[in-house]
C-alpha atoms as a PDB file:
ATOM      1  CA  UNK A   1      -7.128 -18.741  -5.914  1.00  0.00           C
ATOM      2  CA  UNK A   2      -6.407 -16.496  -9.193  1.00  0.00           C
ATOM      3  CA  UNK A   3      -6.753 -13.061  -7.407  1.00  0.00           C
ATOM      4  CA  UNK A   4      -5.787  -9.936  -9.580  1.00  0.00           C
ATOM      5  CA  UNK A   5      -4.256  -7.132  -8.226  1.00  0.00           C
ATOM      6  CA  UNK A   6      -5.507  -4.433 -10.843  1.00  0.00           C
ATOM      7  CA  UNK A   7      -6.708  -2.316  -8.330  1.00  0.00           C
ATOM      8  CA  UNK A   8      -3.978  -1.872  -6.912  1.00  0.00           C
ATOM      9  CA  UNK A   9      -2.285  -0.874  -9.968  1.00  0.00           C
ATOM     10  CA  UNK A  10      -5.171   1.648 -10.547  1.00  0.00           C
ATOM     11  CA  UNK A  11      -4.190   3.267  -7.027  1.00  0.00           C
ATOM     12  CA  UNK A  12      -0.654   3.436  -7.473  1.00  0.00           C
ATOM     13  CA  UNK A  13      -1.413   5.019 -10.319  1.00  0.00           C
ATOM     14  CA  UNK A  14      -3.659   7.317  -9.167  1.00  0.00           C
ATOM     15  CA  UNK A  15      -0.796   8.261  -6.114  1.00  0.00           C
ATOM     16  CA  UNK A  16       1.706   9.308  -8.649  1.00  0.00           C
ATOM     17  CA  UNK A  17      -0.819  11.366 -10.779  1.00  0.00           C
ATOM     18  CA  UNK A  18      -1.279  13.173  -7.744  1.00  0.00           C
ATOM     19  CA  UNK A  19       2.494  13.363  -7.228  1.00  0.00           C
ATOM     20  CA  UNK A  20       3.009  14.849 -10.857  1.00  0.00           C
ATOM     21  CA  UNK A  21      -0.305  17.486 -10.321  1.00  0.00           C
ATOM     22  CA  UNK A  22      -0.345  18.130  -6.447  1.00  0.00           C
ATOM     23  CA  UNK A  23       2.744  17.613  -5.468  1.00  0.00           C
ATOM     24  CA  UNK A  24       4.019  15.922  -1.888  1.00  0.00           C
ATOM     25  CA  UNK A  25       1.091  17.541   0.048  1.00  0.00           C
ATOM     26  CA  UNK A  26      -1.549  15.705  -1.808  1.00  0.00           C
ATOM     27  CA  UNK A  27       0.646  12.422  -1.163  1.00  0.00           C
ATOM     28  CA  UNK A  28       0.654  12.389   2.472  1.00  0.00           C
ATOM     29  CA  UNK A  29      -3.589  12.322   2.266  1.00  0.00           C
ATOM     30  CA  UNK A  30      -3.403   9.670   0.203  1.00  0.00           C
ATOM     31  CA  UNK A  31      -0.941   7.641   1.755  1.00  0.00           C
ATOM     32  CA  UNK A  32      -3.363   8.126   4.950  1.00  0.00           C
ATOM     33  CA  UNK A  33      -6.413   7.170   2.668  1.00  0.00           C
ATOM     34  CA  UNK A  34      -5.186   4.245   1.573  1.00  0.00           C
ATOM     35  CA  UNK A  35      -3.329   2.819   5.074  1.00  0.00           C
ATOM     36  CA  UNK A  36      -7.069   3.503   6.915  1.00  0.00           C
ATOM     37  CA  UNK A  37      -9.019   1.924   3.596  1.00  0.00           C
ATOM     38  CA  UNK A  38      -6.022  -1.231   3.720  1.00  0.00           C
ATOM     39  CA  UNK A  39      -6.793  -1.669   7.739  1.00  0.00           C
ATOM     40  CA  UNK A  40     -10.676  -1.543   7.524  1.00  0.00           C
ATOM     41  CA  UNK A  41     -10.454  -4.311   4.483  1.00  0.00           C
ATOM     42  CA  UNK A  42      -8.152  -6.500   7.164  1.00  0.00           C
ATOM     43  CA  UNK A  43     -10.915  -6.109   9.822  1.00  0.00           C
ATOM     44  CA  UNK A  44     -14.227  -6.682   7.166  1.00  0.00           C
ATOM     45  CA  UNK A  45     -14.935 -10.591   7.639  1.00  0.00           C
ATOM     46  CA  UNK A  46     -15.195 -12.033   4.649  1.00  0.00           C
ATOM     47  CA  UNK A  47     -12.849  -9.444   2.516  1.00  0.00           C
ATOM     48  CA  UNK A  48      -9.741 -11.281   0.869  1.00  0.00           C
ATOM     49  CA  UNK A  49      -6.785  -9.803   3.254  1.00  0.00           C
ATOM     50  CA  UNK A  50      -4.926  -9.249  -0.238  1.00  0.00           C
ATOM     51  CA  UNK A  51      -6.938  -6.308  -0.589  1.00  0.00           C
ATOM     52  CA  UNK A  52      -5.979  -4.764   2.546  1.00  0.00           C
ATOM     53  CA  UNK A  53      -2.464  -5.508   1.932  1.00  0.00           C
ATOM     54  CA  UNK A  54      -2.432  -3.968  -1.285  1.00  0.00           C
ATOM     55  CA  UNK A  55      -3.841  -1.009  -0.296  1.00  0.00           C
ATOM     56  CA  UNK A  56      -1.482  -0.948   2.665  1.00  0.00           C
ATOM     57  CA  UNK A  57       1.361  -1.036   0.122  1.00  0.00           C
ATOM     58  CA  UNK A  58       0.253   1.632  -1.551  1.00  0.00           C
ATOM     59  CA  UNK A  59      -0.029   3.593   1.231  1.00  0.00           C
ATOM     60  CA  UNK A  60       3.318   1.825   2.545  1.00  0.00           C
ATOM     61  CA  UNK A  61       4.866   3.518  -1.666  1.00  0.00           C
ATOM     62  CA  UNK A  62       3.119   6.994  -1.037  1.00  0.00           C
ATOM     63  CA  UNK A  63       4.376   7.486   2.495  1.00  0.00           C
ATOM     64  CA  UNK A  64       8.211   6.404   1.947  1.00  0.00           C
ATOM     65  CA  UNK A  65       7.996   9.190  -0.395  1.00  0.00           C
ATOM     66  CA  UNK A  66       6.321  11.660   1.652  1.00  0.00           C
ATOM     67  CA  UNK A  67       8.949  10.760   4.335  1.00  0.00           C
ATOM     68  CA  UNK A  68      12.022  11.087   2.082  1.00  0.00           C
ATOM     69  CA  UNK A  69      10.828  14.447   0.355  1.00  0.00           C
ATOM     70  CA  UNK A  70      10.086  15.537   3.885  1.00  0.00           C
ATOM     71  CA  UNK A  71      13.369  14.461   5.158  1.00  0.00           C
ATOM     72  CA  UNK A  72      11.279  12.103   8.129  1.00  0.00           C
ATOM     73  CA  UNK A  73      13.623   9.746   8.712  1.00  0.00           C
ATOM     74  CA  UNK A  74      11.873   7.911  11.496  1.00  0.00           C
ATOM     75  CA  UNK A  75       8.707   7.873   9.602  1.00  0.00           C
ATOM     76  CA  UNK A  76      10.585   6.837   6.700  1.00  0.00           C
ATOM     77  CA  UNK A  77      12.168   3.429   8.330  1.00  0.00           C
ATOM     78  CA  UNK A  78       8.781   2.967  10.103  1.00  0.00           C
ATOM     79  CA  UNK A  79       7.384   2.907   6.520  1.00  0.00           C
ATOM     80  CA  UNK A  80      10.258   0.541   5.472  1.00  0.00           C
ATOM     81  CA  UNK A  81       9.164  -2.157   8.038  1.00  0.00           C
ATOM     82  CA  UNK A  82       5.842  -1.773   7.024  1.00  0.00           C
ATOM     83  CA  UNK A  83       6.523  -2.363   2.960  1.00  0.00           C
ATOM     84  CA  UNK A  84       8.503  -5.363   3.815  1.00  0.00           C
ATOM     85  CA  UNK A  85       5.229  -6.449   6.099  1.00  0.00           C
ATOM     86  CA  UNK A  86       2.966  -6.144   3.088  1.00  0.00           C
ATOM     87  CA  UNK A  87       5.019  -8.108   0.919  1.00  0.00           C
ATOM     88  CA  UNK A  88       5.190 -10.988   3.153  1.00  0.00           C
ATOM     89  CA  UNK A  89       1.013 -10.548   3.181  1.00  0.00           C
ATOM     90  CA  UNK A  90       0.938 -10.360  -0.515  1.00  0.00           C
ATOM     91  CA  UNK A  91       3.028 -13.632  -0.661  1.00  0.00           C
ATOM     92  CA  UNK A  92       0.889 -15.473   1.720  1.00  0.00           C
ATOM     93  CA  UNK A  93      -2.136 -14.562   0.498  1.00  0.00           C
ATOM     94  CA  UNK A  94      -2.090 -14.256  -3.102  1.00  0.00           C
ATOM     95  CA  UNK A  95       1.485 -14.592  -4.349  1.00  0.00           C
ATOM     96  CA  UNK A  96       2.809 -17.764  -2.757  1.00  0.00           C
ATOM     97  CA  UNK A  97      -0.400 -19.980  -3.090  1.00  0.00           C
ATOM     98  CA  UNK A  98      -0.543 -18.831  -6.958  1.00  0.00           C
ATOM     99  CA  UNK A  99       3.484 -19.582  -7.549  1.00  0.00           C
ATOM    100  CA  UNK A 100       3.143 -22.915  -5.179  1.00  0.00           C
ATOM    101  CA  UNK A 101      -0.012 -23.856  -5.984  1.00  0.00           C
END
């Protein structure tokens, strides 16, 4: 399963262009683009759930730093949890079957 994750890498990238231009304002829509595009991948049969975590982590990146420019605390644990929670998906579904074969 040899997956790539240069989407991914596009988005992020796009999220801090955004940053640099826009500023936080712009983040916080994108952060919400990308968390509702990563949950409608997860519920697509047939759509590799890496996707849908990766997009969730970059929402997961984009809303951590909404939270700590905003001073959100809550919002900024909540997003925390949910990093940690993409990681784990990227390890089961791409990550750890590529490393363990």
């Amino acid at each position: 399963m040899n997956q790539s994750l240069g989407a991914a890498g596009v988005s992020l990238g796009v999220i801090v262009a955004a940053l640099a231009f826009y500023g936080t304002a712009a983040i916080q829509y994108l952060a919400a683009f990308f968390g509702m595009t990563g949950a409608l991948l997860l519920g697509i049969p047939g759509v590799h759930p890496i996707w849908g975590f990766a997009a969730f982590m970059v929402s997961n990146v984009g809303w951590l730093h909404f939270a700590a420019k905003q001073q959100h605390r809550g919002l900024f644990w909540q997003q925390v949890v949910f990093f940690i929670t993409s990681l784990v998906g990227i390890w089961n579904w791409w990550l750890g079957p590529l490393v363990l074969g």
